[in-house]
C-alpha atoms as a PDB file:
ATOM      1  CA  UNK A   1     173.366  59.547  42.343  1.00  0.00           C
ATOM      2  CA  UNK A   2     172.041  58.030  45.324  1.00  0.00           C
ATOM      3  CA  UNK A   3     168.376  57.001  45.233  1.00  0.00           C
ATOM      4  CA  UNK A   4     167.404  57.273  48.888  1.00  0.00           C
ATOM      5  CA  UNK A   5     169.044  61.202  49.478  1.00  0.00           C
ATOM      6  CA  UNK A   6     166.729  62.736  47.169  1.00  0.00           C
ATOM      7  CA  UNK A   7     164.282  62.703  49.977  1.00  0.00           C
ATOM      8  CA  UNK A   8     166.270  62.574  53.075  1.00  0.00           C
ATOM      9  CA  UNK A   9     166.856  66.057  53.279  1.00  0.00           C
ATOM     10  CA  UNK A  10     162.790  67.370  52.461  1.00  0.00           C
ATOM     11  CA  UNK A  11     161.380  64.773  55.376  1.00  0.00           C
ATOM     12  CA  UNK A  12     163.629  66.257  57.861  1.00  0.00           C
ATOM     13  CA  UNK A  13     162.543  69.719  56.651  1.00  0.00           C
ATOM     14  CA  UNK A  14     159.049  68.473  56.645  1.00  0.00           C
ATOM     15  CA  UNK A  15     160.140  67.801  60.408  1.00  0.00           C
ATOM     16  CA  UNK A  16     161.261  70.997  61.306  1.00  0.00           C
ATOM     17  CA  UNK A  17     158.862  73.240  58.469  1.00  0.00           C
ATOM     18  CA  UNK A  18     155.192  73.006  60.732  1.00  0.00           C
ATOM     19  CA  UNK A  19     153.293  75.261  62.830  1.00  0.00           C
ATOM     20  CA  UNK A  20     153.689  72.362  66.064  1.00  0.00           C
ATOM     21  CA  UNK A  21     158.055  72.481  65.656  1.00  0.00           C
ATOM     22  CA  UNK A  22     157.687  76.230  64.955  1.00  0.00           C
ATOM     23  CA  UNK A  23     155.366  76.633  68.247  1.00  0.00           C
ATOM     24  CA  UNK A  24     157.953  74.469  70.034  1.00  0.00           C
ATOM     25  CA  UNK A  25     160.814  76.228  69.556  1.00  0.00           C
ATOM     26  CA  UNK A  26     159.969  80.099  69.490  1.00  0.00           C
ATOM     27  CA  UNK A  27     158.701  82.386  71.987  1.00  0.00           C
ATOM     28  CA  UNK A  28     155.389  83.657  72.145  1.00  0.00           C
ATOM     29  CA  UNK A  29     156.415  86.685  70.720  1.00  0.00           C
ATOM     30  CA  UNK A  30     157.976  85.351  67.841  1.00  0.00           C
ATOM     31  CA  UNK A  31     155.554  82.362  67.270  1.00  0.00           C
ATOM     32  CA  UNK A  32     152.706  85.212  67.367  1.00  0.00           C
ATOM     33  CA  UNK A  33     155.083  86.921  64.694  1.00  0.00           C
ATOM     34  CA  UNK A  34     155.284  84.056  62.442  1.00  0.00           C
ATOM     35  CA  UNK A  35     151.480  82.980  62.445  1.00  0.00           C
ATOM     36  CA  UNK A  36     151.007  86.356  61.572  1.00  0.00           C
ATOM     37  CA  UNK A  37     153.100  86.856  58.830  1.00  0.00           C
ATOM     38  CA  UNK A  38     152.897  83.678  56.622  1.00  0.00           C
ATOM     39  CA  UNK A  39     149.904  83.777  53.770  1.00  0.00           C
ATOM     40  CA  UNK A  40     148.474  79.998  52.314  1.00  0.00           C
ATOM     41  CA  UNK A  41     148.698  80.213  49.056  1.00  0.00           C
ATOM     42  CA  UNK A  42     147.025  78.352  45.605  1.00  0.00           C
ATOM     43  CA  UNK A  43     148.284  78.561  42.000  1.00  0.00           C
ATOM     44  CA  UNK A  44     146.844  76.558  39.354  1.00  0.00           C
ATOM     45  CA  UNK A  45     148.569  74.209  36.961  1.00  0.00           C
ATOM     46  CA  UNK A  46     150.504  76.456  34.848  1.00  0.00           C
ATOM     47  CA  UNK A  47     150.864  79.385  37.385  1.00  0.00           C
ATOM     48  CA  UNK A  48     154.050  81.308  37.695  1.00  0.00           C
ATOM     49  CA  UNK A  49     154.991  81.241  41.598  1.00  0.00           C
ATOM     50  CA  UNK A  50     158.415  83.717  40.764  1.00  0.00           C
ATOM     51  CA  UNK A  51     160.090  84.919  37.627  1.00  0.00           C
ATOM     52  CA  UNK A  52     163.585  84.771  36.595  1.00  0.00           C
ATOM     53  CA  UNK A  53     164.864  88.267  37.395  1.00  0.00           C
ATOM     54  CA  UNK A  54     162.251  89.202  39.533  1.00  0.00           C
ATOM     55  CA  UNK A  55     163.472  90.111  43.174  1.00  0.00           C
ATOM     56  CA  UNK A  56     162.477  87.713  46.342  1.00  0.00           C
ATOM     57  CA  UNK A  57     159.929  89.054  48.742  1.00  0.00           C
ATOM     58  CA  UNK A  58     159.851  85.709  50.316  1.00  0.00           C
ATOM     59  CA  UNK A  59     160.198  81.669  50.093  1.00  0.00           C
ATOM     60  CA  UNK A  60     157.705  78.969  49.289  1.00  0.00           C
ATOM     61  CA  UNK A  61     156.776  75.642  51.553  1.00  0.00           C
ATOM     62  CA  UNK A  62     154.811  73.482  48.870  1.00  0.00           C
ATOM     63  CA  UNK A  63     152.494  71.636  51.068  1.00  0.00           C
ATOM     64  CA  UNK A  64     150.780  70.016  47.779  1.00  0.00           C
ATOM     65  CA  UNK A  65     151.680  69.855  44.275  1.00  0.00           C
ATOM     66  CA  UNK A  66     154.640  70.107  42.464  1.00  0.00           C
ATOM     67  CA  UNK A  67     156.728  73.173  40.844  1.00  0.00           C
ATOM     68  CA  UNK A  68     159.113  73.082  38.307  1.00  0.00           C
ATOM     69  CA  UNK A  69     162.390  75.445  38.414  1.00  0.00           C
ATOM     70  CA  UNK A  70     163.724  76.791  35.043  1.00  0.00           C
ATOM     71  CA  UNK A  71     165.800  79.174  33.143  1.00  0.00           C
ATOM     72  CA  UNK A  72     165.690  80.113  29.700  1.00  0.00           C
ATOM     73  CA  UNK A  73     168.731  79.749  27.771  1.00  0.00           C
ATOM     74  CA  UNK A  74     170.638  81.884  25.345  1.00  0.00           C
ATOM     75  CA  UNK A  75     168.515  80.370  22.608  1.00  0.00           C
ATOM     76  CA  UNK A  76     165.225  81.152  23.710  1.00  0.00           C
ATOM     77  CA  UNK A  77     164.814  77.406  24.925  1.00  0.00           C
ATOM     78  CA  UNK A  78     163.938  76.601  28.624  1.00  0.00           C
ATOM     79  CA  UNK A  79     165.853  74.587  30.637  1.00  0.00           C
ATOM     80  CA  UNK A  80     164.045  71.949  32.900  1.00  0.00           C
ATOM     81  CA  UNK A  81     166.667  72.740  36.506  1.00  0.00           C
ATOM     82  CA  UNK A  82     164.992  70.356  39.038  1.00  0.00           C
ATOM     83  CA  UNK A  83     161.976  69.747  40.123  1.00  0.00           C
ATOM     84  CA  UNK A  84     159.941  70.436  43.858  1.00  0.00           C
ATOM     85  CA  UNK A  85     157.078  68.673  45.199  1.00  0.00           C
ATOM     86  CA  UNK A  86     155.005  68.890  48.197  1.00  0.00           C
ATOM     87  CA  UNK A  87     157.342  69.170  51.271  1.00  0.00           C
ATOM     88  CA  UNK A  88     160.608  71.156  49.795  1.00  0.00           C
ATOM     89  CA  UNK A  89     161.176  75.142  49.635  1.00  0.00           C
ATOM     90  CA  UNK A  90     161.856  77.053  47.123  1.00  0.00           C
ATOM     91  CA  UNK A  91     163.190  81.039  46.699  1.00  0.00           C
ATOM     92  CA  UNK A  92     165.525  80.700  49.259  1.00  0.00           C
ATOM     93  CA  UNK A  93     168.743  80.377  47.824  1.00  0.00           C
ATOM     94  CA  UNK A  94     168.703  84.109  45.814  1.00  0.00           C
ATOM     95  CA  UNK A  95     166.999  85.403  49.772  1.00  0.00           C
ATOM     96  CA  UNK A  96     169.835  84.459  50.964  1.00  0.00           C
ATOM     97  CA  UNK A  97     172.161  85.436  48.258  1.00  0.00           C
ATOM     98  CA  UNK A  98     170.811  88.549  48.387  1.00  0.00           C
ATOM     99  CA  UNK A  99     170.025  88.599  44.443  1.00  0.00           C
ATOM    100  CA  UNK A 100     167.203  88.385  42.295  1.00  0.00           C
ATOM    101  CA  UNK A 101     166.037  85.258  41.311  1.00  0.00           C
ATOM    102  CA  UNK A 102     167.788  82.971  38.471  1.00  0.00           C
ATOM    103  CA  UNK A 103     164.915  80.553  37.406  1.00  0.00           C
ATOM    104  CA  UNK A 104     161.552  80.569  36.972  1.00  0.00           C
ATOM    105  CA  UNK A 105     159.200  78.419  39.054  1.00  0.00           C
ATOM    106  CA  UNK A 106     155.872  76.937  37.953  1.00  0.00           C
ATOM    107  CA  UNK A 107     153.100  75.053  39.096  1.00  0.00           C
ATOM    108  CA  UNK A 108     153.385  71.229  37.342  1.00  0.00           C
ATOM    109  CA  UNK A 109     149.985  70.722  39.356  1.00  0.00           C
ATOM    110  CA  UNK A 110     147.753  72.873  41.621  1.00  0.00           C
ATOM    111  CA  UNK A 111     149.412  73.724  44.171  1.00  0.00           C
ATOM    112  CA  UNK A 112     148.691  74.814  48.036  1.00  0.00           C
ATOM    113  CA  UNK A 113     151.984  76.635  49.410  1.00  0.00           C
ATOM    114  CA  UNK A 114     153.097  78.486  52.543  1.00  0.00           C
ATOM    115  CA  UNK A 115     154.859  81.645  51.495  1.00  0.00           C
ATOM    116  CA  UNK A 116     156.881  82.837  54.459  1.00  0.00           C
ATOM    117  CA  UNK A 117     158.295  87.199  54.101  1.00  0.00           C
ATOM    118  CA  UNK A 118     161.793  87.410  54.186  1.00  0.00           C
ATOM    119  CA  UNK A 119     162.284  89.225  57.286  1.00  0.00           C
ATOM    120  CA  UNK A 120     160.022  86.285  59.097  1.00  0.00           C
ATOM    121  CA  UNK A 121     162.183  83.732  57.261  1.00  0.00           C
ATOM    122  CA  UNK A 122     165.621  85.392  58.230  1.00  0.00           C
ATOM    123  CA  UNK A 123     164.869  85.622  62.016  1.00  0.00           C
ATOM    124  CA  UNK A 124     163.726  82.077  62.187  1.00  0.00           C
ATOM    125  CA  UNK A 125     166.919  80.991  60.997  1.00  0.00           C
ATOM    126  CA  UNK A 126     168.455  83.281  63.564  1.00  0.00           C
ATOM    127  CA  UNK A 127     166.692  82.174  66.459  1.00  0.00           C
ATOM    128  CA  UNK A 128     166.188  78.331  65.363  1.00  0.00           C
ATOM    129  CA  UNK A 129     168.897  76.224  65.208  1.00  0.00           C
ATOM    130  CA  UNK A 130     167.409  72.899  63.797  1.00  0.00           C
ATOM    131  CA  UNK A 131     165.386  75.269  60.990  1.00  0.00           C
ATOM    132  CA  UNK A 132     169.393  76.687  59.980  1.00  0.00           C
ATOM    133  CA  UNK A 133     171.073  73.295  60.464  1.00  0.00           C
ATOM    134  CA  UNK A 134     168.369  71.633  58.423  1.00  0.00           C
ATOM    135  CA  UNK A 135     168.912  74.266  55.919  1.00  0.00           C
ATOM    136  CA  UNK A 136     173.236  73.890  55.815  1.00  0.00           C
ATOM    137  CA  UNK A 137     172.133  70.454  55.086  1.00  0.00           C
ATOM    138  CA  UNK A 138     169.759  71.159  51.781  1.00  0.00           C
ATOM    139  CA  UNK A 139     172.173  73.859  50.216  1.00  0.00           C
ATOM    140  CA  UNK A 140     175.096  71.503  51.142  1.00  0.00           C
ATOM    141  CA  UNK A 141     173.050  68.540  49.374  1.00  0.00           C
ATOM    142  CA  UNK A 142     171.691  70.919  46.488  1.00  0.00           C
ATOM    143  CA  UNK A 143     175.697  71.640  45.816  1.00  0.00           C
ATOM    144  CA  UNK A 144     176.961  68.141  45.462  1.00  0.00           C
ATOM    145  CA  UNK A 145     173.252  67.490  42.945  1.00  0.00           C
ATOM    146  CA  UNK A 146     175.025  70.300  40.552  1.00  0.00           C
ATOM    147  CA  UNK A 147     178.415  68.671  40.798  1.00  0.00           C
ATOM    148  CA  UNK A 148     176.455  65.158  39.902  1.00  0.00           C
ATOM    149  CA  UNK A 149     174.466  67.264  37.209  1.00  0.00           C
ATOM    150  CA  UNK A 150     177.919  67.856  35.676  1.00  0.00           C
ATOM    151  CA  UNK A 151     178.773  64.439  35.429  1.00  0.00           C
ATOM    152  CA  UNK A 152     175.673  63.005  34.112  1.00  0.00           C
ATOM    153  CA  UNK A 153     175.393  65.242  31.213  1.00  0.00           C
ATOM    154  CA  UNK A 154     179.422  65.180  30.530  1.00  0.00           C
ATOM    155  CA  UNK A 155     179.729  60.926  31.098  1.00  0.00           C
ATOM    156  CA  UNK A 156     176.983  59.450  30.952  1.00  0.00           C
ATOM    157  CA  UNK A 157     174.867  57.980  27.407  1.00  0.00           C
ATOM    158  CA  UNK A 158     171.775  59.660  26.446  1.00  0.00           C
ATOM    159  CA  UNK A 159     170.430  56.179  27.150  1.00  0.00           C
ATOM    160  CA  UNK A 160     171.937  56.319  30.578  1.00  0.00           C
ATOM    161  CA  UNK A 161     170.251  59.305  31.448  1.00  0.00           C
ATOM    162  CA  UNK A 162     166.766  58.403  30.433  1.00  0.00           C
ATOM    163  CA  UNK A 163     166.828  55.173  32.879  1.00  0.00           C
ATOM    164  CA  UNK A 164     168.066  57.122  36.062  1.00  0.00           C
ATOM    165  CA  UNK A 165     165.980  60.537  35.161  1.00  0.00           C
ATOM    166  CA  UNK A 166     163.073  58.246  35.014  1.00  0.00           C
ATOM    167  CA  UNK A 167     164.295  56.292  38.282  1.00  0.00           C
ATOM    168  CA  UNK A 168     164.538  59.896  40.072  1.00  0.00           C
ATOM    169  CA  UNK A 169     160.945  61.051  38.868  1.00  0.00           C
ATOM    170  CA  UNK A 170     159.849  57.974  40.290  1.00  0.00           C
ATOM    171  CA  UNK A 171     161.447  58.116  43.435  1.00  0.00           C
ATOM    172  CA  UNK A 172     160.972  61.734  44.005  1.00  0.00           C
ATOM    173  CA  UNK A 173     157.422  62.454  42.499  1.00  0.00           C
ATOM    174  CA  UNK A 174     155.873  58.082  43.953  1.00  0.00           C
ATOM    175  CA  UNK A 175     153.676  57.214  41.751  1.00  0.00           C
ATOM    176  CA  UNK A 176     149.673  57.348  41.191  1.00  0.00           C
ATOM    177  CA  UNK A 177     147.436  54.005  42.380  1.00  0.00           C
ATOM    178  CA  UNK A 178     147.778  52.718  39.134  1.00  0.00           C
ATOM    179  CA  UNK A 179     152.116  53.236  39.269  1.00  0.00           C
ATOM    180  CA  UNK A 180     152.436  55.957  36.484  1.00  0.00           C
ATOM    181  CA  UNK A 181     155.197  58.176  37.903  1.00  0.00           C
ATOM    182  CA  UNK A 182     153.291  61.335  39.416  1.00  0.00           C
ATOM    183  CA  UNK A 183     154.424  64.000  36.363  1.00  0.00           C
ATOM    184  CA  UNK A 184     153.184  64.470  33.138  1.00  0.00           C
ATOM    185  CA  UNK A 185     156.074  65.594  30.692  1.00  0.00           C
ATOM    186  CA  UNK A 186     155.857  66.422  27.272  1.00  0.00           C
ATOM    187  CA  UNK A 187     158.448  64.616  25.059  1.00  0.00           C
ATOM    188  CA  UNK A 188     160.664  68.254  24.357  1.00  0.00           C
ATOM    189  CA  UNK A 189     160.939  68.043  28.397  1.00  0.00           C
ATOM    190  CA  UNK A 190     162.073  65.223  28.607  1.00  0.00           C
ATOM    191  CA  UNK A 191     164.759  65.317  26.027  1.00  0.00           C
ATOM    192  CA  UNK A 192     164.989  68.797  28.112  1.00  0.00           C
ATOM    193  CA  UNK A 193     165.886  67.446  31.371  1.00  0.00           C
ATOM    194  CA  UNK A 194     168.492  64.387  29.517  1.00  0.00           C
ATOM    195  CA  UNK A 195     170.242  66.818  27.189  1.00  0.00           C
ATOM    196  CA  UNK A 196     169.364  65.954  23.774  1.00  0.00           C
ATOM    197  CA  UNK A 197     166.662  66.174  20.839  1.00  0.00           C
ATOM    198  CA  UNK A 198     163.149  66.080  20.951  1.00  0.00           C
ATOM    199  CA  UNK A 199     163.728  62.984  18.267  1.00  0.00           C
ATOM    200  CA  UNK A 200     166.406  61.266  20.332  1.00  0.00           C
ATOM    201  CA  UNK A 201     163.875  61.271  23.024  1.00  0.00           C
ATOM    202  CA  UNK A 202     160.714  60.004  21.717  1.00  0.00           C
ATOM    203  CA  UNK A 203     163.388  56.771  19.828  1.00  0.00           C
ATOM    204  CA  UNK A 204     164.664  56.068  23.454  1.00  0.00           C
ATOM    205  CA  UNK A 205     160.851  55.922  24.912  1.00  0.00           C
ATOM    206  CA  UNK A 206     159.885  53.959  22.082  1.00  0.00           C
ATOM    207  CA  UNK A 207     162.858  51.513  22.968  1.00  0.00           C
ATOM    208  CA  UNK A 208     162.092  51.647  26.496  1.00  0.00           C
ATOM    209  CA  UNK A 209     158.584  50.796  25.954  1.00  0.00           C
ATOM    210  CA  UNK A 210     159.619  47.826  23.411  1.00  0.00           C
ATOM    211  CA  UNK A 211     162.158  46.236  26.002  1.00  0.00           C
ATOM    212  CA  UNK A 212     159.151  46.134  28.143  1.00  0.00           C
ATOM    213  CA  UNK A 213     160.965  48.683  30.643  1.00  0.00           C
ATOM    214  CA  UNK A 214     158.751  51.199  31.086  1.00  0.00           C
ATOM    215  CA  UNK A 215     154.715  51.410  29.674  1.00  0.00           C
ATOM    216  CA  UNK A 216     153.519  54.844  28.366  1.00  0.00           C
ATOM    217  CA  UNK A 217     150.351  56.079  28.281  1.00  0.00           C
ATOM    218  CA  UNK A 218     150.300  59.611  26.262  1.00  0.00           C
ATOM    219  CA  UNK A 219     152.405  61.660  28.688  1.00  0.00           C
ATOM    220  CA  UNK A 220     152.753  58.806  31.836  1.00  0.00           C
ATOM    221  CA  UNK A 221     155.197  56.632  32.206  1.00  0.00           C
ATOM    222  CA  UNK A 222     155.230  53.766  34.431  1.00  0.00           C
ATOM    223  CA  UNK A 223     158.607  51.918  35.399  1.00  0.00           C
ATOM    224  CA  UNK A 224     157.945  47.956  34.482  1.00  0.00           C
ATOM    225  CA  UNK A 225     161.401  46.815  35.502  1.00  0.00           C
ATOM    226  CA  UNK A 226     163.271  48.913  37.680  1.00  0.00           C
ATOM    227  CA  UNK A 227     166.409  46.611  38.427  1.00  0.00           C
ATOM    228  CA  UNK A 228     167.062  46.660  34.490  1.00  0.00           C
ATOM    229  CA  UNK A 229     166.605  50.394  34.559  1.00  0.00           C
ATOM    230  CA  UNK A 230     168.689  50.830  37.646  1.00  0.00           C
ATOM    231  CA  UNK A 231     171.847  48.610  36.039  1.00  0.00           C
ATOM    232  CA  UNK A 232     171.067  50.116  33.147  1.00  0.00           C
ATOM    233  CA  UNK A 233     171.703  53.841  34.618  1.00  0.00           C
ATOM    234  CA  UNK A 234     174.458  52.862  36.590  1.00  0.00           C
ATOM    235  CA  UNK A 235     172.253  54.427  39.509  1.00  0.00           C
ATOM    236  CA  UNK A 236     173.257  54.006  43.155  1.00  0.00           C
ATOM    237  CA  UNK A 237     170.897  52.644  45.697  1.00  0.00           C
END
């Protein structure tokens, strides 16, 4: 995976997702339209924006925080999908499918969201074309992240795994003053999100941590030496 996509595509929707761009591009009619329909939101941490199943009324522009999307496996066990942070949408992709939703999204952090209907959302990609090219771009981008998702659990070492996952939190999430990656996961996500045990995962951090690679407190990790972690991973940059 390339480092530097992962947040190509959510600064040019940044770009084109704003009241100015929006005010820009639409008539008065439909500007009036929009302002009038979207709601600002706030969920707490822990706060379920959508349920898996449950059918989409609308989509989600995180303007702080970050979400987590999930789905519950055959086992009982949730699977960690991806995660969003403050400039992405979310609850598009089953709008547009025209199905209910397939994950469950929830808050990571508190969270301060623009939720958009879907009958406001629909017409502004009819009537904008930078919003709907913007949008080909992050489903087009999204696709080719499953296709890589494929390959990193099917090629790659468990080892392998935990030094780009950790590169990609960092890179996606930045990183508080002190340089702890922006997330607080529990050990059981981790191993979660890099396909193996809970056990596997707290040996690897514990290895990490020894090599000097990474330093943990509790829950935060911060990245010591990324160039190791980066050959390490096999991670494009």
């Amino acid at each position: 995976m390339s480092l530097e996509k992962h947040t190509m595509i959510e600064e040019r929707l940044q770009q084109v997702f704003n009241d100015q761009t929006f005010e820009r591009a639409l008539t008065a009619e439909d500007f009036a339209k929009y302002s009038a329909g979207k709601e600002q939101l706030k969920f707490h941490k822990g706060a379920i924006l959508f349920e898996d199943g449950e059918t989409p009324n609308g989509v989600y522009f995180l303007n702080k925080g970050t979400a987590k999307l999930s789905k519950q496996g055959v086992y009982g066990k949730d699977q960690i999908l991806r995660f969003i942070k403050e400039g992405d949408l979310i609850g598009y992709r089953s709008l547009l499918c025209g199905e209910v939703f397939q994950a469950r999204a929830e808050a990571m952090t508190d969270i301060e969201a623009t939720f958009l209907p879907s009958g406001i959302f629909l017409h502004l990609l009819e009537v904008m074309p930078q919003l709907s090219f913007v949008m080909l771009q992050k489903i087009a981008f999204e696709l080719g992240e499953s296709s890589n998702t494929v390959t990193f659990l099917a090629q790659k070492t468990v080892r392998e795994r935990l030094a780009e996952i950790l590169l990609l939190l960092e890179q996606k999430l930045g990183t508080d003053p002190e340089g702890f990656i922006k997330i607080s996961l529990t050990r059981e996500e981790i191993a979660n999100i890099i396909g193996t045990a809970t056990e596997s995962a707290i040996r690897l951090i514990s290895e990490f941590k020894n090599d000097k690679l990474i330093e943990v407190e509790g829950r935060n990790i911060k990245i010591l030496n990324r160039e190791k972690l980066i050959r390490l991973g096999h991670v494009i940059i």
